[in-house]
Structures are given as C-alpha cells and as structure tokens.
N, C-alpha and C. Protein backbone atom coordinates (compact mmCIF):
# COMPACT_ATOMS: atom_id res chain seq x y z
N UNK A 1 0.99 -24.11 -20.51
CA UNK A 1 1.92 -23.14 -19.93
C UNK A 1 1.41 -21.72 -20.16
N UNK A 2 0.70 -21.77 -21.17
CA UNK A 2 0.49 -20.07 -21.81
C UNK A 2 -0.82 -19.77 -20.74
N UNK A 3 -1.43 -20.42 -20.61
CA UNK A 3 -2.55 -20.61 -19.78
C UNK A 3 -2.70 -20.16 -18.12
N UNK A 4 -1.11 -20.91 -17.48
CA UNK A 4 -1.09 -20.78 -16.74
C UNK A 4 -0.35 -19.74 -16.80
N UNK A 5 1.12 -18.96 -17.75
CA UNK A 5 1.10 -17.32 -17.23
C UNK A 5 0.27 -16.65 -17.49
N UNK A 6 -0.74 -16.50 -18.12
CA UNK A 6 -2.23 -15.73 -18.25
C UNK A 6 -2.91 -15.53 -17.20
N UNK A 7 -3.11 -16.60 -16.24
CA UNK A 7 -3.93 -16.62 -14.98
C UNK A 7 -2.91 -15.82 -13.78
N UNK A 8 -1.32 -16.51 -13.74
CA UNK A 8 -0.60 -15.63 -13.20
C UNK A 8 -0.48 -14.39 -13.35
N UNK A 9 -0.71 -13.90 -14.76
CA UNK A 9 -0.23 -12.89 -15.00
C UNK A 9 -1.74 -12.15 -14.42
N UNK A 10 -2.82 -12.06 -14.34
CA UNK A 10 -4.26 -11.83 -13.85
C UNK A 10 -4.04 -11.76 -12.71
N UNK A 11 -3.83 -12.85 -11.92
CA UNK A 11 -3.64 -12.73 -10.75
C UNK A 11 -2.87 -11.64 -9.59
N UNK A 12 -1.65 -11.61 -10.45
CA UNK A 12 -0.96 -10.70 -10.38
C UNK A 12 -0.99 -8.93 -10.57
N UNK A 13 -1.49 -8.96 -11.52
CA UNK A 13 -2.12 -7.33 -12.01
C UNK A 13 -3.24 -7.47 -11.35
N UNK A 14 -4.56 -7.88 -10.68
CA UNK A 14 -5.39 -7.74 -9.86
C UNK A 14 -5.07 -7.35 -8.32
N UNK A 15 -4.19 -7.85 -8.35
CA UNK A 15 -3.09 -7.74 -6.32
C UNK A 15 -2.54 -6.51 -6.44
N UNK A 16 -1.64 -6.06 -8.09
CA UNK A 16 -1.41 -4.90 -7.84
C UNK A 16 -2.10 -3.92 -8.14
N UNK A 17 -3.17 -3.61 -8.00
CA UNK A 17 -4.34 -3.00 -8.92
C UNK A 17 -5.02 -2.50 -7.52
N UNK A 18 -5.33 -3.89 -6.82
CA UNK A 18 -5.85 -3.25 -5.83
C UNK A 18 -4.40 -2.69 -4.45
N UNK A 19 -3.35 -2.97 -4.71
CA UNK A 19 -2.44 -1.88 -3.79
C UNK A 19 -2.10 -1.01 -3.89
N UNK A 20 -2.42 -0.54 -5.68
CA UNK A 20 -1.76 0.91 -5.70
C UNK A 20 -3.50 1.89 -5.20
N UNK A 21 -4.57 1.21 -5.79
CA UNK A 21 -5.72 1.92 -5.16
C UNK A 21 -5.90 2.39 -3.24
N UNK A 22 -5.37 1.37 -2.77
CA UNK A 22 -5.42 1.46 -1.04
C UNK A 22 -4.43 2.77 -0.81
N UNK A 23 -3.33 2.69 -1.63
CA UNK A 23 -2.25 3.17 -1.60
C UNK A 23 -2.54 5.01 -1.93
N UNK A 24 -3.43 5.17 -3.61
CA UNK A 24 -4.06 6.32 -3.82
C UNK A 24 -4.70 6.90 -2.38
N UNK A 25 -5.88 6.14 -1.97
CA UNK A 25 -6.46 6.06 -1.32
C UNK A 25 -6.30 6.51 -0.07
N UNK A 26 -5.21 6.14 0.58
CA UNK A 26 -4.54 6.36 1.92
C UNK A 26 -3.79 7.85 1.73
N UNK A 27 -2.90 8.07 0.58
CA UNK A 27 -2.40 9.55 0.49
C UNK A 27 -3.09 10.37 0.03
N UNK A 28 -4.62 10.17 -0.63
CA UNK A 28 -5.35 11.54 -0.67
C UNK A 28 -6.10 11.72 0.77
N UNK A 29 -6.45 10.59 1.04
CA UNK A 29 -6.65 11.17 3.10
C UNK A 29 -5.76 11.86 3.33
N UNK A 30 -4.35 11.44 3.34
CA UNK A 30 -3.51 12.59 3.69
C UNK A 30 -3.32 13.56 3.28
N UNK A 31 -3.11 13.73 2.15
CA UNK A 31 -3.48 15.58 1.33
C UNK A 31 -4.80 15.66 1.95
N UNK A 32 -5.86 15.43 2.34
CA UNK A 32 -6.58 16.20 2.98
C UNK A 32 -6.73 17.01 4.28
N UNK A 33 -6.38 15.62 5.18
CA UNK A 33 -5.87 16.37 6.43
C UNK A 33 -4.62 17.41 6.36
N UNK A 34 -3.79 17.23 5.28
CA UNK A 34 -2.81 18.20 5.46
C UNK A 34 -2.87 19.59 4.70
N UNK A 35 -4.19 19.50 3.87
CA UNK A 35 -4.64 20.86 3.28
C UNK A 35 -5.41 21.44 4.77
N UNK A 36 -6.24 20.44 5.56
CA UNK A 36 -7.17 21.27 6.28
C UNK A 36 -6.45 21.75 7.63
N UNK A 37 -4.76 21.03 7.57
CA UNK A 37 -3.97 21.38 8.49
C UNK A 37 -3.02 22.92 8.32
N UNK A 38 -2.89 22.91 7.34
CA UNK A 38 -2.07 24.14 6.12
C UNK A 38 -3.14 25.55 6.60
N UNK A 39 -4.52 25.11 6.09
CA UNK A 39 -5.59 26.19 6.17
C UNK A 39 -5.38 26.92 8.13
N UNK A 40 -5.51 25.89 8.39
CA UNK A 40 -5.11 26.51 10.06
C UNK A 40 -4.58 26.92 10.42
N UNK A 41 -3.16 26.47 9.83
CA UNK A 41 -1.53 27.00 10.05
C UNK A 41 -1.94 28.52 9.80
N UNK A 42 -2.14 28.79 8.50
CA UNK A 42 -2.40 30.28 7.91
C UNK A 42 -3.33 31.16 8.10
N UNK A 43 -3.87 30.58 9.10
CA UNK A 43 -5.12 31.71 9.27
C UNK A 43 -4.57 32.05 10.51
N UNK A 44 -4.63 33.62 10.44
CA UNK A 44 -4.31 34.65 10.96
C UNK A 44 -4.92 35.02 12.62
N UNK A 45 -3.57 34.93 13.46
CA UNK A 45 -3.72 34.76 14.90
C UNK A 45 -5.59 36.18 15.45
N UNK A 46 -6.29 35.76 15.83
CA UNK A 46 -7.35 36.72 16.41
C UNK A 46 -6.38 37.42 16.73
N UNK A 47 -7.13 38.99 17.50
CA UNK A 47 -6.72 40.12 17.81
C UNK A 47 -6.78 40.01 19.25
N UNK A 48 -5.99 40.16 20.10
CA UNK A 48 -5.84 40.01 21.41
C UNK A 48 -5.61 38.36 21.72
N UNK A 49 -5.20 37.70 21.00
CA UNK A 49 -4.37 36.00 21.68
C UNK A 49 -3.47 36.56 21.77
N UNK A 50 -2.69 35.50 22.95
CA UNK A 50 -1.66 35.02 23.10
C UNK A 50 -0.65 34.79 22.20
N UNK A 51 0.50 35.14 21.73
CA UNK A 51 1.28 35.41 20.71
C UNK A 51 2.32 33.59 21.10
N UNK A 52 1.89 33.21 22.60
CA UNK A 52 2.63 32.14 23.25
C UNK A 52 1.80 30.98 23.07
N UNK A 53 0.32 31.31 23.08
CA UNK A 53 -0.50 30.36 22.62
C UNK A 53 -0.45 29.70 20.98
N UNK A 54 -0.44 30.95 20.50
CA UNK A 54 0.03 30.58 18.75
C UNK A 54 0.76 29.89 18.28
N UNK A 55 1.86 30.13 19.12
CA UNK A 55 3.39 29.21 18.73
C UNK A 55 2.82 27.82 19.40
N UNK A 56 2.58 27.85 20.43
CA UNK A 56 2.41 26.53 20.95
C UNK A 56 1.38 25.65 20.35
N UNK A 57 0.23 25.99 19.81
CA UNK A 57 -0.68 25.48 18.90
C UNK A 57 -0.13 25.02 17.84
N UNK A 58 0.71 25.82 17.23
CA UNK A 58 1.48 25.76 16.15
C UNK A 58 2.58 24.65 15.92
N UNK A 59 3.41 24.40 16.97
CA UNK A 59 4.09 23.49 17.17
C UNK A 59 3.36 22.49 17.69
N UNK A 60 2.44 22.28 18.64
CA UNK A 60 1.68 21.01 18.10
C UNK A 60 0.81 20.52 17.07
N UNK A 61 0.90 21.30 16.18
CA UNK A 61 0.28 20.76 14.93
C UNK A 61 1.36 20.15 14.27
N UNK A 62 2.54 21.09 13.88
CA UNK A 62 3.70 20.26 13.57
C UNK A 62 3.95 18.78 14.12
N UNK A 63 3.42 18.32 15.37
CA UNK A 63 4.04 17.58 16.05
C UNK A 63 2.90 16.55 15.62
N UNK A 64 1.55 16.52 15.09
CA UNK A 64 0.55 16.50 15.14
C UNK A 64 0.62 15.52 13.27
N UNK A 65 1.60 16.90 12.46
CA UNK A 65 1.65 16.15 11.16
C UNK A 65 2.64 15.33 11.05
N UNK A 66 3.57 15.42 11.78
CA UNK A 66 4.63 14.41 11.97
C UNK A 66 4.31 12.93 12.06
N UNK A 67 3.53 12.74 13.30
CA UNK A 67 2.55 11.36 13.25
C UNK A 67 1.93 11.03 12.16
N UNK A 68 1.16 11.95 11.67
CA UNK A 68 0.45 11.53 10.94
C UNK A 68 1.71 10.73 9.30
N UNK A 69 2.61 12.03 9.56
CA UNK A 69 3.51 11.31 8.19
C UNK A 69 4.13 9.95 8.21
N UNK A 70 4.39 9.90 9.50
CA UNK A 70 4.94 8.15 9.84
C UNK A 70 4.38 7.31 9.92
N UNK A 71 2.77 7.69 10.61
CA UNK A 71 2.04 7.01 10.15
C UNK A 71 1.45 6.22 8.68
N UNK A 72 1.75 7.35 7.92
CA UNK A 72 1.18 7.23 6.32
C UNK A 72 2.21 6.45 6.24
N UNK A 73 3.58 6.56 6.54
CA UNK A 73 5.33 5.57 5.36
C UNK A 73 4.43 4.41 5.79
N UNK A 74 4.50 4.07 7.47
CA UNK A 74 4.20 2.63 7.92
C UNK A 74 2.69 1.89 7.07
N UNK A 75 1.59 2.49 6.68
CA UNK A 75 0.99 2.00 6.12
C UNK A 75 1.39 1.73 4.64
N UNK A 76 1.96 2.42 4.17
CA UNK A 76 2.41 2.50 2.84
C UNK A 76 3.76 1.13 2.42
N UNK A 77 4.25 1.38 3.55
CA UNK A 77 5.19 -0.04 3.92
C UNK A 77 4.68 -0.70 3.48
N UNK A 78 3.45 -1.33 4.81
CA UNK A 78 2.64 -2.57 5.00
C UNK A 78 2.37 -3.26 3.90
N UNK A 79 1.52 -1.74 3.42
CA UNK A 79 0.75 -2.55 1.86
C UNK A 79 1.31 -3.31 1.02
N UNK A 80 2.92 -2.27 0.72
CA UNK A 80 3.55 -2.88 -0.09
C UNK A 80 4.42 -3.76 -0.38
N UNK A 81 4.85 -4.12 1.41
CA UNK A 81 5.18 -5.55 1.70
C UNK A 81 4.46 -6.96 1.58
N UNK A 82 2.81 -6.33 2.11
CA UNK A 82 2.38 -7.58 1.81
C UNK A 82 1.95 -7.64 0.39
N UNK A 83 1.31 -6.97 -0.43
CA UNK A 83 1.70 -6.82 -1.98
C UNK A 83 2.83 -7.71 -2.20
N UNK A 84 3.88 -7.78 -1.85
CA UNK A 84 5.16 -8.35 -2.21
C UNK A 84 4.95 -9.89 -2.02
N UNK A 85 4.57 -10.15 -1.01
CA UNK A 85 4.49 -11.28 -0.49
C UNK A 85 3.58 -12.34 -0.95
N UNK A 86 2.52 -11.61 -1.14
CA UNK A 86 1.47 -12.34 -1.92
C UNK A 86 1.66 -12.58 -3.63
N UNK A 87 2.50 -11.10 -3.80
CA UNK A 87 2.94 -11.59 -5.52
C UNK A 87 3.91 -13.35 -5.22
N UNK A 88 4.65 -13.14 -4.59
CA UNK A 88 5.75 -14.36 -4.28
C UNK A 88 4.81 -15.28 -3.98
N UNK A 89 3.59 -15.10 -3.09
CA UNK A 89 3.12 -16.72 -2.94
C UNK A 89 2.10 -16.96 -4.38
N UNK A 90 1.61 -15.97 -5.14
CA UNK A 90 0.80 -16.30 -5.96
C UNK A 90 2.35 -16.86 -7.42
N UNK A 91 3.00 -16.57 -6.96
CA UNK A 91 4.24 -16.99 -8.06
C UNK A 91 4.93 -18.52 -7.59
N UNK A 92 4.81 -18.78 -6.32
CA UNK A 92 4.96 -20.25 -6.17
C UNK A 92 4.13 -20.93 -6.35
N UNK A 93 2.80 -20.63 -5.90
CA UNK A 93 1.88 -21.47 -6.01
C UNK A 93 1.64 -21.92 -7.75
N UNK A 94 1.69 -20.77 -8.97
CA UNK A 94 2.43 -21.22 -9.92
C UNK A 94 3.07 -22.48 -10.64
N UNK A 95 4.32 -22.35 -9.63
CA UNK A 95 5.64 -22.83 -9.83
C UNK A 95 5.15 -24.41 -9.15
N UNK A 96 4.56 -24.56 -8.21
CA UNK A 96 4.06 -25.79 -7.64
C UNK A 96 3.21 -26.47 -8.53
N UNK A 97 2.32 -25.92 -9.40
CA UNK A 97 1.34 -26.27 -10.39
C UNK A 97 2.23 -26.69 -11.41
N UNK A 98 3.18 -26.09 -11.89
CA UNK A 98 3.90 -26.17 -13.40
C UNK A 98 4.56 -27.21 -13.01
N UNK A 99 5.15 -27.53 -11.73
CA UNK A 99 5.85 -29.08 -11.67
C UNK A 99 4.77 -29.96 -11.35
N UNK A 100 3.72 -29.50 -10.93
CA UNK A 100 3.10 -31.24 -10.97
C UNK A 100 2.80 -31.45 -12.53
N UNK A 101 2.07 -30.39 -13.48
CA UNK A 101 1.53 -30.85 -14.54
C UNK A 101 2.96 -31.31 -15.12
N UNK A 102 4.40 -30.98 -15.18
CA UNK A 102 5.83 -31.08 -15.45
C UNK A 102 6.11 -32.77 -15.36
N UNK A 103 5.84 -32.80 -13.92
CA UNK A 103 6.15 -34.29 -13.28
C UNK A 103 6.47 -35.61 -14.59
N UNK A 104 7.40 -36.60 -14.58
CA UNK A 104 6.99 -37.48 -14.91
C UNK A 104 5.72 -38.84 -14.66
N UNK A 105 5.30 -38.23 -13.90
CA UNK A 105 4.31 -39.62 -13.43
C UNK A 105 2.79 -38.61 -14.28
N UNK A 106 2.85 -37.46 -14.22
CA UNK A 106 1.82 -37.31 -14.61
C UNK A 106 1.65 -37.60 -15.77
N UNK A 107 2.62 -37.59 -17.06
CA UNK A 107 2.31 -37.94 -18.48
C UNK A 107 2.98 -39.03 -18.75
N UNK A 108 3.06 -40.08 -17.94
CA UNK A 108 3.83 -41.36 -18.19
C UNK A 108 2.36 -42.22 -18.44
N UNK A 109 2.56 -42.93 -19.71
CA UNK A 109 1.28 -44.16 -20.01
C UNK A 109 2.05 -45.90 -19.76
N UNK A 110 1.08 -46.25 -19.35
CA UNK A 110 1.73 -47.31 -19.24
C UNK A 110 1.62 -48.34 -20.78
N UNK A 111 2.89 -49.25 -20.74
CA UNK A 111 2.56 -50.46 -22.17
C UNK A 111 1.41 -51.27 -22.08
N UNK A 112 1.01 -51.71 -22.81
CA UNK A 112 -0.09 -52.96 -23.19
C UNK A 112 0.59 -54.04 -22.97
C-alpha cells in the first residue's frame, strides 16, 4: 500500500509540476506581449498625426489585448482541467490496482 501511494503520490506531483510550468510559461508570454503592448500605448503620438488615428490605433490595441486575455483564461482553463482529469484518472487507476491486489481470489491458497 505504502508503495503504491508513493508511486501515486509521484505520479501525481509530476502532472502537477509539469501544469503549473505550461501555466508559468503561458503568462510570462503574456507579460510580454503586454509590456511590448504598454510600451506602444505610451509612446508619444509623432508631430503632425492624426489625433483620430491615435485613438483608433489605440482602441484597437485595447481590443487587441482583450483577445489576447481570453485567450490566456481559456488556455489556463484547459490546462487545468485536464490537469484535473488526469489527477482523477491517475487516482483510479490506483484505486483499480488496490482492489485487485485487495481481491479475495488474489490471496486465497488453496488446502492440501
């Protein structure tokens, strides 16, 4: 038994080990694009644009990080649904092992 929560328990901290990394992973892409989106925002309209062009650039960038933020929840979801899912099947599959070795037929001897 100790054996087998050891391997579960491995199993388990390896699945989440690698979701919170995808997870790091995926939101420093996003702090990046959204520093190199920030830097744009703030830099200062040229001399002779369009004051109508600005705004409108401007609001499609907004519109621009918006996607991108829903984008990031929905991946961030994903991961951590299927993270979920796989903890649950690596926890039955478990639970399927502990009743066969459990079983009576498996440690039943027969008489002489």
């Amino acid at each position: 038994a100790q054996e087998r929560g050891a391997e579960l328990f491995t199993l388990a901290s390896e699945l989440i080990v690698k979701t919170a990394r995808a997870i790091w992973e995926s939101q420093s892409e996003l702090l990046r694009l959204e520093t190199e989106q920030a830097a744009k925002a703030f830099a200062p309209p040229k001399i002779g644009e369009d004051p109508g062009t600005t705004v409108s650039a401007y609001c499609f960038q907004a519109h621009e990080q918006t996607d991108r933020m829903i984008a990031q929840m929905r991946r961030v979801n994903d991961l951590l649904r299927d993270c979920g899912w796989q903890l649950f099947a690596i926890y039955a599959e478990s639970l399927r092992q502990g009743a066969k070795q459990a079983s009576p037929s498996a440690g039943r001897t027969t008489k002489p």
